[in-house]
C-alpha atoms as a PDB file:
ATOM      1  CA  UNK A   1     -29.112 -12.275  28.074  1.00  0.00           C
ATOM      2  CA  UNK A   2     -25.499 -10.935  28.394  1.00  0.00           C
ATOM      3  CA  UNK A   3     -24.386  -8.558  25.466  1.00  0.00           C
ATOM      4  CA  UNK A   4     -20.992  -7.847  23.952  1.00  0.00           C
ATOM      5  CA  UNK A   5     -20.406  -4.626  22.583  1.00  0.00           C
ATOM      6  CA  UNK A   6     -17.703  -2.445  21.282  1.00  0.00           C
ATOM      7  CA  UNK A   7     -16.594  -0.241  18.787  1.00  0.00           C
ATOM      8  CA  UNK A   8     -13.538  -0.268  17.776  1.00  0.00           C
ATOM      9  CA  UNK A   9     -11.977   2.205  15.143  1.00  0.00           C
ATOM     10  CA  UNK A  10      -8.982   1.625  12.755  1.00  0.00           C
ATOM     11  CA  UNK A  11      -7.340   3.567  10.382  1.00  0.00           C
ATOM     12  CA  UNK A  12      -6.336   0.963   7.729  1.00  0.00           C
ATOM     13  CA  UNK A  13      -3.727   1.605   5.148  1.00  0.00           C
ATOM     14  CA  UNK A  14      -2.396  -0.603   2.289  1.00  0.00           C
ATOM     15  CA  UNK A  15      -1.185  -0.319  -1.054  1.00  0.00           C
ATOM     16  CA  UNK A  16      -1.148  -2.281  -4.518  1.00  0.00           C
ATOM     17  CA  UNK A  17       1.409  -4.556  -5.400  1.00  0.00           C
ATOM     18  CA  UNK A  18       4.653  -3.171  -5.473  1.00  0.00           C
ATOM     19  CA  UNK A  19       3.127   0.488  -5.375  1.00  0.00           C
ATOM     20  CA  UNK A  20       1.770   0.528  -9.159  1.00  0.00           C
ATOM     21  CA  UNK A  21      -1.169   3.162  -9.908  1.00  0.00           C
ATOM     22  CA  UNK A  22      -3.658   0.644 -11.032  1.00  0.00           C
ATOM     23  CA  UNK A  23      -6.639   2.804  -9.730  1.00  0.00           C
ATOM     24  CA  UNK A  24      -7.683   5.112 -12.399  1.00  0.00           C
ATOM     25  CA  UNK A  25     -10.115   7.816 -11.818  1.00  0.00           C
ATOM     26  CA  UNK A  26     -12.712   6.426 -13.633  1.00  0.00           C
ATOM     27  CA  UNK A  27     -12.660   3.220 -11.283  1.00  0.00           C
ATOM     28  CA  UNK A  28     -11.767   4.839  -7.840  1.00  0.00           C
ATOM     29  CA  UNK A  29     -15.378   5.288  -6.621  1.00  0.00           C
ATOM     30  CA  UNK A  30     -16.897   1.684  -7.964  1.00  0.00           C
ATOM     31  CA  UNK A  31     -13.919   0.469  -6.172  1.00  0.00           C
ATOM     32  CA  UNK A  32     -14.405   2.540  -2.691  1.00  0.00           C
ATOM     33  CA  UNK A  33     -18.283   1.620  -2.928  1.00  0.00           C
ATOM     34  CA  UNK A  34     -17.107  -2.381  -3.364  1.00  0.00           C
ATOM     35  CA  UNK A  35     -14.779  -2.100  -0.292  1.00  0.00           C
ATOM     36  CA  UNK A  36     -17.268  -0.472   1.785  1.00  0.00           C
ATOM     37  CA  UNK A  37     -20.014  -3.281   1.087  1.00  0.00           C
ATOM     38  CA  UNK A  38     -17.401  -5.722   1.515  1.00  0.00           C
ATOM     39  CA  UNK A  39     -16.604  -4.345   5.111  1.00  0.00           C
ATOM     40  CA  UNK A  40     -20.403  -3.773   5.679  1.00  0.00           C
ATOM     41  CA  UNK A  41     -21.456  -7.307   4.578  1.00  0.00           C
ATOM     42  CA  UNK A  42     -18.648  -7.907   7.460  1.00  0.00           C
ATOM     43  CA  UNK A  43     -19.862  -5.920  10.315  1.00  0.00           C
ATOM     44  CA  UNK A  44     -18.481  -2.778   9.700  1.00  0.00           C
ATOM     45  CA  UNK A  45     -18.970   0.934   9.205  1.00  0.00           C
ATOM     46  CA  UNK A  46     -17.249   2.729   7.197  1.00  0.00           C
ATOM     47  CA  UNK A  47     -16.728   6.685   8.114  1.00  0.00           C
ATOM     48  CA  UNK A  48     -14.684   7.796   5.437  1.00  0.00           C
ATOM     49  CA  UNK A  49     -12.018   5.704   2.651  1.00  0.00           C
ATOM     50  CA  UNK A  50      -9.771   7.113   0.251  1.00  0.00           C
ATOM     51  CA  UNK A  51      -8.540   5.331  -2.845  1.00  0.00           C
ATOM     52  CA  UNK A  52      -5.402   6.739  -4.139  1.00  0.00           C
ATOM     53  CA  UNK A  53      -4.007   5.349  -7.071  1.00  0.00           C
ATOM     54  CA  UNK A  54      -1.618   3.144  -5.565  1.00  0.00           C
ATOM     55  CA  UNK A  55      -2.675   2.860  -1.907  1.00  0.00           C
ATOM     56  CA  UNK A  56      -6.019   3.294   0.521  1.00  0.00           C
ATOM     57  CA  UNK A  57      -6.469   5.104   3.328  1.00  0.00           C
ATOM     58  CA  UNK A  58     -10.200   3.265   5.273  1.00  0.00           C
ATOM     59  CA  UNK A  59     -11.648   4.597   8.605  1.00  0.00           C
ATOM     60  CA  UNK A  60     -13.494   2.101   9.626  1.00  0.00           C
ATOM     61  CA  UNK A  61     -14.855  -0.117  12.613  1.00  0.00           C
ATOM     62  CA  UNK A  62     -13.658  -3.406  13.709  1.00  0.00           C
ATOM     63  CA  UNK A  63     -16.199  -6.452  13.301  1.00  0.00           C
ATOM     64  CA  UNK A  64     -17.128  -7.582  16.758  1.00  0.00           C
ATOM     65  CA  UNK A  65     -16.736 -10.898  15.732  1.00  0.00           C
ATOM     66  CA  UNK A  66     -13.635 -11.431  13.696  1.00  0.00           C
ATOM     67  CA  UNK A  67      -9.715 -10.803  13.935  1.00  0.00           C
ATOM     68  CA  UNK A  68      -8.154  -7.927  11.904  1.00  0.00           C
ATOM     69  CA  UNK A  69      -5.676 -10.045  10.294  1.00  0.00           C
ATOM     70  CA  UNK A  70      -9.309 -12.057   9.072  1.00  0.00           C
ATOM     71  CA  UNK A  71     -11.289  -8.779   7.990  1.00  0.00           C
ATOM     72  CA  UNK A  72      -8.553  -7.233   5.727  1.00  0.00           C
ATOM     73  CA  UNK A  73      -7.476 -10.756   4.132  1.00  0.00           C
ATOM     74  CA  UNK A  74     -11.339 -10.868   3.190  1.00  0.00           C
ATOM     75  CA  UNK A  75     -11.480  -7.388   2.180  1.00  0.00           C
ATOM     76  CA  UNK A  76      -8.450  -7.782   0.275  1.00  0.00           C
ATOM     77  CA  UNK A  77      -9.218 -10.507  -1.484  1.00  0.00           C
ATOM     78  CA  UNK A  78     -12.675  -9.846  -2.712  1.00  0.00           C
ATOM     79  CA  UNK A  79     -11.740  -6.710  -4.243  1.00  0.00           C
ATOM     80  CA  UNK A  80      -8.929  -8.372  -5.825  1.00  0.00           C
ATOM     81  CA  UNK A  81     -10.870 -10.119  -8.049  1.00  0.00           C
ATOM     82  CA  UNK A  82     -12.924  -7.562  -9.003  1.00  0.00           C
ATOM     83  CA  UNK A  83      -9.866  -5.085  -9.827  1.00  0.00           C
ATOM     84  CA  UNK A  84      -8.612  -8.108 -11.814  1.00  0.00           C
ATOM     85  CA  UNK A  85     -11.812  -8.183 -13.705  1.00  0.00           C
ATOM     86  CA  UNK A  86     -12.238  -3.873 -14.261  1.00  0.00           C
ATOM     87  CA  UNK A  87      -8.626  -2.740 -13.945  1.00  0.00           C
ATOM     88  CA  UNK A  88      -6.021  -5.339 -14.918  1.00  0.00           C
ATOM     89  CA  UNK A  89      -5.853  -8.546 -15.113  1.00  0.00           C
ATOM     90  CA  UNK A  90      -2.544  -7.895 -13.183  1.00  0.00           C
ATOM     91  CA  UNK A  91      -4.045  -5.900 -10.104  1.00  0.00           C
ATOM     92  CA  UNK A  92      -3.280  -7.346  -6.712  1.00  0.00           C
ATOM     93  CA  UNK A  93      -2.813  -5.620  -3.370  1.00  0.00           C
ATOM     94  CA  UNK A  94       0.314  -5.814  -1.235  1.00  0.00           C
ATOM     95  CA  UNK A  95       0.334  -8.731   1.551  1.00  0.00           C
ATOM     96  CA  UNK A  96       0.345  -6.412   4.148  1.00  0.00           C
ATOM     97  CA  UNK A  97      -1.388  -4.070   5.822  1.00  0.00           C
ATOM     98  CA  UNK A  98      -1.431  -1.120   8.359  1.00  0.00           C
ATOM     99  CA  UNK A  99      -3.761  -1.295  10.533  1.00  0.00           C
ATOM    100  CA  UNK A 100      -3.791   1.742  13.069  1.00  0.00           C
ATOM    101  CA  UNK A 101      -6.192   2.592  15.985  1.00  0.00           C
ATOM    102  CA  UNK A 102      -8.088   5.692  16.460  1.00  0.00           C
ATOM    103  CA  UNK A 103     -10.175   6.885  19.701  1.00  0.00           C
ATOM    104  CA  UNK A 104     -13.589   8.255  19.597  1.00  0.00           C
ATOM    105  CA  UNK A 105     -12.081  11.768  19.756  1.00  0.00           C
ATOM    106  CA  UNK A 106      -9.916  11.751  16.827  1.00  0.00           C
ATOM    107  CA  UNK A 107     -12.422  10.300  14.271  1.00  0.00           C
ATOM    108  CA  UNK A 108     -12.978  13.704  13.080  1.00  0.00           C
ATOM    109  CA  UNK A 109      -9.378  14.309  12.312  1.00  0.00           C
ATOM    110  CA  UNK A 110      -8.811  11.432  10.744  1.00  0.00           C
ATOM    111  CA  UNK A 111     -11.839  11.584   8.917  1.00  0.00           C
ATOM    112  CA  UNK A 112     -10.588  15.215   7.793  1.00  0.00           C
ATOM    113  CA  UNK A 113      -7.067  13.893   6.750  1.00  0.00           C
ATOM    114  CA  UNK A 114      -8.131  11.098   4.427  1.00  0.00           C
ATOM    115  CA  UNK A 115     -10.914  13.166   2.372  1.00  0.00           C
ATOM    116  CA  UNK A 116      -7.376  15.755   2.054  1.00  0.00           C
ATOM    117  CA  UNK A 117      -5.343  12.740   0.393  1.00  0.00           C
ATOM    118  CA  UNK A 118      -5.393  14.734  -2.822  1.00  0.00           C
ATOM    119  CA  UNK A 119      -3.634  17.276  -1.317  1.00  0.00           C
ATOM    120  CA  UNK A 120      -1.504  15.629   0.922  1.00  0.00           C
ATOM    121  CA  UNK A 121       0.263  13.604  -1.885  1.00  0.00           C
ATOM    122  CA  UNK A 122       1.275  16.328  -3.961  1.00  0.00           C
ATOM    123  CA  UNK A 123       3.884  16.702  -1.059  1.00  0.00           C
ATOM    124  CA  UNK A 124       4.586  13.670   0.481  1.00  0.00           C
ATOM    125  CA  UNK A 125       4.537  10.117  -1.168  1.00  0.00           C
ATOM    126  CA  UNK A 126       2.824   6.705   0.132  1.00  0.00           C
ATOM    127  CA  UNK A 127       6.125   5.457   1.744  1.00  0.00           C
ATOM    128  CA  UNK A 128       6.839   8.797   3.474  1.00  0.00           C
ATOM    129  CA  UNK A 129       3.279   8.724   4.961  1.00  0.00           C
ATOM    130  CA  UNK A 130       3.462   5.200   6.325  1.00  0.00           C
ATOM    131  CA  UNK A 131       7.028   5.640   7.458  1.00  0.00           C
ATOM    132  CA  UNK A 132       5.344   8.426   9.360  1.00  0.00           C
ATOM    133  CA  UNK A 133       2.675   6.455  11.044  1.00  0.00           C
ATOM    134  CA  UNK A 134       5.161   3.798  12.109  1.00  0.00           C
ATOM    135  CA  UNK A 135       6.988   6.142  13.503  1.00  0.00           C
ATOM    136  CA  UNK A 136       3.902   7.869  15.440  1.00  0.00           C
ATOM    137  CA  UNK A 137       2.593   4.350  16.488  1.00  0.00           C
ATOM    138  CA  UNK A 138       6.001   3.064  18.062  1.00  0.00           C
ATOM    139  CA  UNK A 139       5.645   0.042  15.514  1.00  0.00           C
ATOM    140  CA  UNK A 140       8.927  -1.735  15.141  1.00  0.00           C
ATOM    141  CA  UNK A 141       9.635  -2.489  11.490  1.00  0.00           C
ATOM    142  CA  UNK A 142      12.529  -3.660   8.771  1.00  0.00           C
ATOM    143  CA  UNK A 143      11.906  -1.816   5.981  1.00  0.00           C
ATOM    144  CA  UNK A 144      13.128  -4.619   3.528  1.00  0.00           C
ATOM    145  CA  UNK A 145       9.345  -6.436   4.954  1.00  0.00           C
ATOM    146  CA  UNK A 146       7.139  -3.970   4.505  1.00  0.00           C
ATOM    147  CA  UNK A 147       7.029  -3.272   0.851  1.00  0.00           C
ATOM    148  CA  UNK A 148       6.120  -5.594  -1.779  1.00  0.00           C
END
């Protein structure tokens, strides 16, 4: 019997609607723990996720069997509800996403810069940081599309 295999890593980023700090402290890891079983019951593995306030930073691999596009909408909107229901009845996430690959031998760095998000964001915000990985990924963007 023929196999198919792979193993494909992305570094996803997205934020809440419009950028608002729903995510409290208090709800940050119930929330990371939900989008990891969500992305587990899936197909994937998680290797490390970050839930700022406002946006998340997931390392994470690709599903064999479904589209990215597919995976994050699911993600996205099962955890919706439940930040509806624990948060605010207001919570939503942006409609987009970033979605950024990552080879084999830069999991570790990756890994390393999202558990350093605390730090990081005391010097750069969530638009300068996404700006930057645009930029780094040669992704062609108008800005008045990618924040909502």
């Amino acid at each position: 019997m023929a196999q198919s295999l792979s193993k494909v890593y992305l570094h996803i980023v997205f934020s809440t609607k419009r950028r608002i700090p729903y995510v409290k402290e208090e709800f940050k890891e119930a929330m990371e723990s939900y989008l990891v079983k969500v992305g587990s019951d899936l197909g994937s593995f998680t290797e490390s996720i970050y839930l700022n306030p406002d946006h998340l930073h997931w390392l994470c691999t690709l599903p064999r069997t479904i589209a990215i596009a597919e995976f994050l909408n699911k993600v996205k909107s099962n955890s919706s509800k439940i930040g509806k229901l624990e948060v605010s009845p207001h919570f939503a996430w942006q409609n987009g996403y970033g979605a950024f690959s990552v080879s084999q031998s830069k999991v570790e760095t990756v890994r390393a810069y999202i558990l350093n998000q605390h730090e990081h964001h005391r010097k750069v915000t969530f638009q300068e940081e996404f700006r930057k990985f645009l930029e780094e990924y040669r992704i062609e963007y108008d800005e008045k599309y990618v924040w909502d």
